[in-house]
Each structure stands twice: as C-alpha cells, then as structure tokens.
PDB file of N, CA and C in Angstrom:
ATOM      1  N   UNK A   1     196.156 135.446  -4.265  1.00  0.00           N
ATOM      2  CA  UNK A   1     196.511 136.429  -3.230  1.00  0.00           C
ATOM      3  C   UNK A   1     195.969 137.811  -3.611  1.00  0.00           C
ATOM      4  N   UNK A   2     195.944 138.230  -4.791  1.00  0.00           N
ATOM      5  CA  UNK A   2     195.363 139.318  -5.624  1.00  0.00           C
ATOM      6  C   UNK A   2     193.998 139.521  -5.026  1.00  0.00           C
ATOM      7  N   UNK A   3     193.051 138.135  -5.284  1.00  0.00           N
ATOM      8  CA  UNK A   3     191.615 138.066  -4.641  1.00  0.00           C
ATOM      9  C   UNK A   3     191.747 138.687  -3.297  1.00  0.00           C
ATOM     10  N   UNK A   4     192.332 137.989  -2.342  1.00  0.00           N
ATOM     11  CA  UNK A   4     192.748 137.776  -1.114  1.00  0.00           C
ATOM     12  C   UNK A   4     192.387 139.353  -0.652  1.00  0.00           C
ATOM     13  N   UNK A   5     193.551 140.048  -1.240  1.00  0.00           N
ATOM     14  CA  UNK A   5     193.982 141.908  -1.087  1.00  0.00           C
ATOM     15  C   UNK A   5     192.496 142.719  -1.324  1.00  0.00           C
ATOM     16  N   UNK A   6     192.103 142.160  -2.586  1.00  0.00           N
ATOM     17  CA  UNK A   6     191.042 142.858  -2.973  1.00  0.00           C
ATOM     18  C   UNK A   6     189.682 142.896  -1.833  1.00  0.00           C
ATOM     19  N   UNK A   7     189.112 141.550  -1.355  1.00  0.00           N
ATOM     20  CA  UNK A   7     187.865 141.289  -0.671  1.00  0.00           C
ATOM     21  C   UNK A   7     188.815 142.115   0.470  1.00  0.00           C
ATOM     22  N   UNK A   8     189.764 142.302   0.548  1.00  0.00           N
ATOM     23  CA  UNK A   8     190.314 142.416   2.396  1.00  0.00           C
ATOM     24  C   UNK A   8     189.247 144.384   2.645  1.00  0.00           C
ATOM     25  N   UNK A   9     190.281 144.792   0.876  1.00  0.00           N
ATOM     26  CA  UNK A   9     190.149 146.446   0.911  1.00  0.00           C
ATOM     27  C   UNK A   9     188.788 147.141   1.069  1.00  0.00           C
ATOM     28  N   UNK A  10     187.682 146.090  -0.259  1.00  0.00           N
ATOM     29  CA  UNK A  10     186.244 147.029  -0.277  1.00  0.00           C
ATOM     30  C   UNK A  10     185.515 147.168   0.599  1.00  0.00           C
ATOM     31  N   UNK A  11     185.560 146.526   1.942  1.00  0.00           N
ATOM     32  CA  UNK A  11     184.731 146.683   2.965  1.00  0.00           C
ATOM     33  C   UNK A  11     185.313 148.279   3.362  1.00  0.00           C
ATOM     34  N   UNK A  12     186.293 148.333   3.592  1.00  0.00           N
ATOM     35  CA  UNK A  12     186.840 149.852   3.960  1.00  0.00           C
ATOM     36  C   UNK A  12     186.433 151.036   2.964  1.00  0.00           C
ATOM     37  N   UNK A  13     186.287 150.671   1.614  1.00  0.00           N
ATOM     38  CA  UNK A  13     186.206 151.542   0.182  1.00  0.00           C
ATOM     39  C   UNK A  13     184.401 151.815   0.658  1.00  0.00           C
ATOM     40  N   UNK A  14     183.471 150.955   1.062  1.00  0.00           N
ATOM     41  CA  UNK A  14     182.494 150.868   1.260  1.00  0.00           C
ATOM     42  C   UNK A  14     182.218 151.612   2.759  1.00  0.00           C
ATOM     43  N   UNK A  15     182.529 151.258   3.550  1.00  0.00           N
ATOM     44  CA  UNK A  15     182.375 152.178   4.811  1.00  0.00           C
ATOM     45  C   UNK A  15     182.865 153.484   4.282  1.00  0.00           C
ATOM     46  N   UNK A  16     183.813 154.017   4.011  1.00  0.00           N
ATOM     47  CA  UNK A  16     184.054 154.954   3.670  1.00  0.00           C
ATOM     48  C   UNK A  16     182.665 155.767   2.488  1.00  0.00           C
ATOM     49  N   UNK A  17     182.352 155.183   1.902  1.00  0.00           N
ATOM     50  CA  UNK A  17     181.317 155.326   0.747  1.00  0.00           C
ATOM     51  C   UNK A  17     180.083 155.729   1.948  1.00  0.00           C
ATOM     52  N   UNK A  18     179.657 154.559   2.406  1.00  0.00           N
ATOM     53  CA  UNK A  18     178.640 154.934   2.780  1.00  0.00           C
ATOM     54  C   UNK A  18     178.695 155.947   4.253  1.00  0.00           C
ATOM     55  N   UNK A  19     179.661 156.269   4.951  1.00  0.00           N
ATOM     56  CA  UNK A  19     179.744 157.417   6.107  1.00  0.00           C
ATOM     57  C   UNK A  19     179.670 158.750   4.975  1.00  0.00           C
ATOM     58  N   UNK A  20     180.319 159.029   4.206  1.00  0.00           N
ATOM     59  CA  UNK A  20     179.990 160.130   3.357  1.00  0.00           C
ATOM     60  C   UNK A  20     178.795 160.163   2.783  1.00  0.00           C
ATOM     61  N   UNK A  21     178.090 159.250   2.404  1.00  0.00           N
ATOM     62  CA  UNK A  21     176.683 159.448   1.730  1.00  0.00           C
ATOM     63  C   UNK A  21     175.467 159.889   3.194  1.00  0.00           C
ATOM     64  N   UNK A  22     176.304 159.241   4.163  1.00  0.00           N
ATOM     65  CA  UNK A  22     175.319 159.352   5.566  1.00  0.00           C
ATOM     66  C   UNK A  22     175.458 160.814   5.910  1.00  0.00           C
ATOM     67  N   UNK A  23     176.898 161.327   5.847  1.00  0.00           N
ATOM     68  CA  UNK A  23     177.136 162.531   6.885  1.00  0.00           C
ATOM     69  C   UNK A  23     176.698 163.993   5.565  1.00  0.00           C
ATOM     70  N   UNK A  24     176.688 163.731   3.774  1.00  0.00           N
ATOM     71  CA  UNK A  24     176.141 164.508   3.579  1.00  0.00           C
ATOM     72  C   UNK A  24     174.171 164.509   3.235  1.00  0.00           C
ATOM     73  N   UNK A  25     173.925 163.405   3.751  1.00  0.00           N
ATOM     74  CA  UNK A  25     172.142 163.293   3.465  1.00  0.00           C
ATOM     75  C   UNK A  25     172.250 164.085   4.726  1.00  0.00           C
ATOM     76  N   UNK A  26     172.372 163.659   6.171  1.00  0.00           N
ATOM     77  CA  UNK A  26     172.609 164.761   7.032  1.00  0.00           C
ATOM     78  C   UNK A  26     172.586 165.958   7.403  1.00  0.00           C
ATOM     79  N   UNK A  27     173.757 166.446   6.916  1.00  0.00           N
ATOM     80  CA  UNK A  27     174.159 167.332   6.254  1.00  0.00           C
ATOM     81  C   UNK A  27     172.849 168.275   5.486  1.00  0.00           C
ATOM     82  N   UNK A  28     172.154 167.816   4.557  1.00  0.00           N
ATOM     83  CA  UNK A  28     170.874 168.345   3.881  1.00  0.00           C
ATOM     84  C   UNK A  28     169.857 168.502   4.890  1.00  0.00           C
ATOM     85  N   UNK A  29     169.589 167.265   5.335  1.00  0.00           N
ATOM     86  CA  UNK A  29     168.635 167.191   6.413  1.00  0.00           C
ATOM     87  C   UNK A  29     168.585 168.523   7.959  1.00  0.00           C
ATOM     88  N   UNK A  30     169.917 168.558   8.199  1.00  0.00           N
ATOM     89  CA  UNK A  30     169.565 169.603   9.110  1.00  0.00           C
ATOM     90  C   UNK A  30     169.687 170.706   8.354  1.00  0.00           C
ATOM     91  N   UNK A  31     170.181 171.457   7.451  1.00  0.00           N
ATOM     92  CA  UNK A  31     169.689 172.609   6.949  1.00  0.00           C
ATOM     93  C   UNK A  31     168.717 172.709   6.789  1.00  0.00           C
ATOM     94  N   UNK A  32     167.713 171.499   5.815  1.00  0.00           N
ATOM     95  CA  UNK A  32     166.451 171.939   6.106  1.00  0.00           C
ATOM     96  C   UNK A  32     165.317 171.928   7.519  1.00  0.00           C
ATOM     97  N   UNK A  33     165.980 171.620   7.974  1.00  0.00           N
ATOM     98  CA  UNK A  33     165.495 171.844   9.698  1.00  0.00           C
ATOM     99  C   UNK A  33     165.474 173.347   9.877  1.00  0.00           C
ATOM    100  N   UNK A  34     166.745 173.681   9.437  1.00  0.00           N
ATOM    101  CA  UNK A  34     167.588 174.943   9.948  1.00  0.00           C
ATOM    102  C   UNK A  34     166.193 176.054   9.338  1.00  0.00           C
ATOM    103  N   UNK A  35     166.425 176.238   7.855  1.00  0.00           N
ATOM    104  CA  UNK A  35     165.751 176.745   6.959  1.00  0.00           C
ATOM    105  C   UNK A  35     164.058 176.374   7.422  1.00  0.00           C
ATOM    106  N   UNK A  36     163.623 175.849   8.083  1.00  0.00           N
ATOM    107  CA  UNK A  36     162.078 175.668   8.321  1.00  0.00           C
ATOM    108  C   UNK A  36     161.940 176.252   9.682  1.00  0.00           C
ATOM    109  N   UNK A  37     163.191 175.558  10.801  1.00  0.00           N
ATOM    110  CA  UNK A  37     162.508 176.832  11.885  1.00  0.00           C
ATOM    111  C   UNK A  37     162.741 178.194  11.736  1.00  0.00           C
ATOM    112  N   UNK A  38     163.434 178.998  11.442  1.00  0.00           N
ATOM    113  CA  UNK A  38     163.527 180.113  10.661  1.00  0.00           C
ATOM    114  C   UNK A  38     162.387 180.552  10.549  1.00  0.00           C
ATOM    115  N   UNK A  39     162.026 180.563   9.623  1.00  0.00           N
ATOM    116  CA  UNK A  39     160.593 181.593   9.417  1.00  0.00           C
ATOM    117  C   UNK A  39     159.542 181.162  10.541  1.00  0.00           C
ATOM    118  N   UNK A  40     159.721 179.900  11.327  1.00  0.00           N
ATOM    119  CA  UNK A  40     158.802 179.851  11.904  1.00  0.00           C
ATOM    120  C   UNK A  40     159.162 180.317  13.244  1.00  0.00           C
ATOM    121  N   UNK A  41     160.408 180.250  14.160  1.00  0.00           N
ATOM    122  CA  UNK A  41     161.007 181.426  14.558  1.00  0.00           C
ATOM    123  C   UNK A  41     160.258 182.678  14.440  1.00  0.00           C
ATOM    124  N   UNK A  42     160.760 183.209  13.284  1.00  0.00           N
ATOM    125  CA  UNK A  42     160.539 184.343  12.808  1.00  0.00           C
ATOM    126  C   UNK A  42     159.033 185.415  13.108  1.00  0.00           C
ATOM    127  N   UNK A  43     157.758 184.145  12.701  1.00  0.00           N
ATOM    128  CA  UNK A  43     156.737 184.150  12.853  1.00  0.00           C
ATOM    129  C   UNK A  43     156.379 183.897  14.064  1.00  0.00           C
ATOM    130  N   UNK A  44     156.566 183.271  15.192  1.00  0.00           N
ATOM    131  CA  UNK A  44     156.581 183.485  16.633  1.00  0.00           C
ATOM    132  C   UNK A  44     156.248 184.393  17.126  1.00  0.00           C
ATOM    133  N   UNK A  45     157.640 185.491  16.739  1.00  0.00           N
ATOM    134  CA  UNK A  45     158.412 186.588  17.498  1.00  0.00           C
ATOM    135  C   UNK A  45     157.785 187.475  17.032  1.00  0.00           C
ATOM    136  N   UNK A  46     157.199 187.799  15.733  1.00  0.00           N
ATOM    137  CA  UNK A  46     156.114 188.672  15.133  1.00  0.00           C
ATOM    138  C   UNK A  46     154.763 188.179  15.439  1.00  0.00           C
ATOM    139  N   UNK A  47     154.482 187.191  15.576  1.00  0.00           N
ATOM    140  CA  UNK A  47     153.189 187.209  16.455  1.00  0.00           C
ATOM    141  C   UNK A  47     153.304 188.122  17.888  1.00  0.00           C
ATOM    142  N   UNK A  48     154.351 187.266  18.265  1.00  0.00           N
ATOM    143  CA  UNK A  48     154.578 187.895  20.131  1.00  0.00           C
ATOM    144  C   UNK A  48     154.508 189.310  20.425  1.00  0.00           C
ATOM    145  N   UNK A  49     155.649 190.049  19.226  1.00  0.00           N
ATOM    146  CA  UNK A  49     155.850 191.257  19.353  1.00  0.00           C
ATOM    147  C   UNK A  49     153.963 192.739  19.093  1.00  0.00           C
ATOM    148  N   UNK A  50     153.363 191.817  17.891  1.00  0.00           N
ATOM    149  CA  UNK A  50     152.217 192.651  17.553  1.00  0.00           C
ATOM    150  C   UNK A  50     151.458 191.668  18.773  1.00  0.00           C
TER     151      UNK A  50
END
C-alpha cells in the first residue's frame, strides 16, 4: 500500500516540477525579448526623430 501512495503522489511532485521549470525558462525568455526590443525600440525612435 506504501508503493500504492507513493506511484499515486510523483506524478503531481512532477507536474509541479516541471510547470515551475516551464513558467521560470519563460520567465527568462520574455525578459530577454523585453531587453532586445528595447534598444531596438530605442533605435527606431532615434532614427525617426534625427
């Protein structure tokens, strides 16, 4: 029954594992989105403006 409890829990220990590994790669991923349009933004608007 011990077995039983155990196989029931790690699927949950594991979803849990892997939504956090998903939501902070994410997480990285759009900052560096964030951080790249930025200067290129940036560089646009200073083209546009001169």
């Amino acid at each position: 029954t011990e077995r039983n409890g155990v196989t029931n829990i790690t699927p949950v220990i594991l979803n849990r594992v892997a939504r956090g590994v998903f939501t902070t790669s994410f997480n990285q991923l759009t900052a560096q989105v964030k951080a790249m349009t930025v200067p290129v933004t940036l560089a646009r608007t200073g083209v546009i403006c001169t």
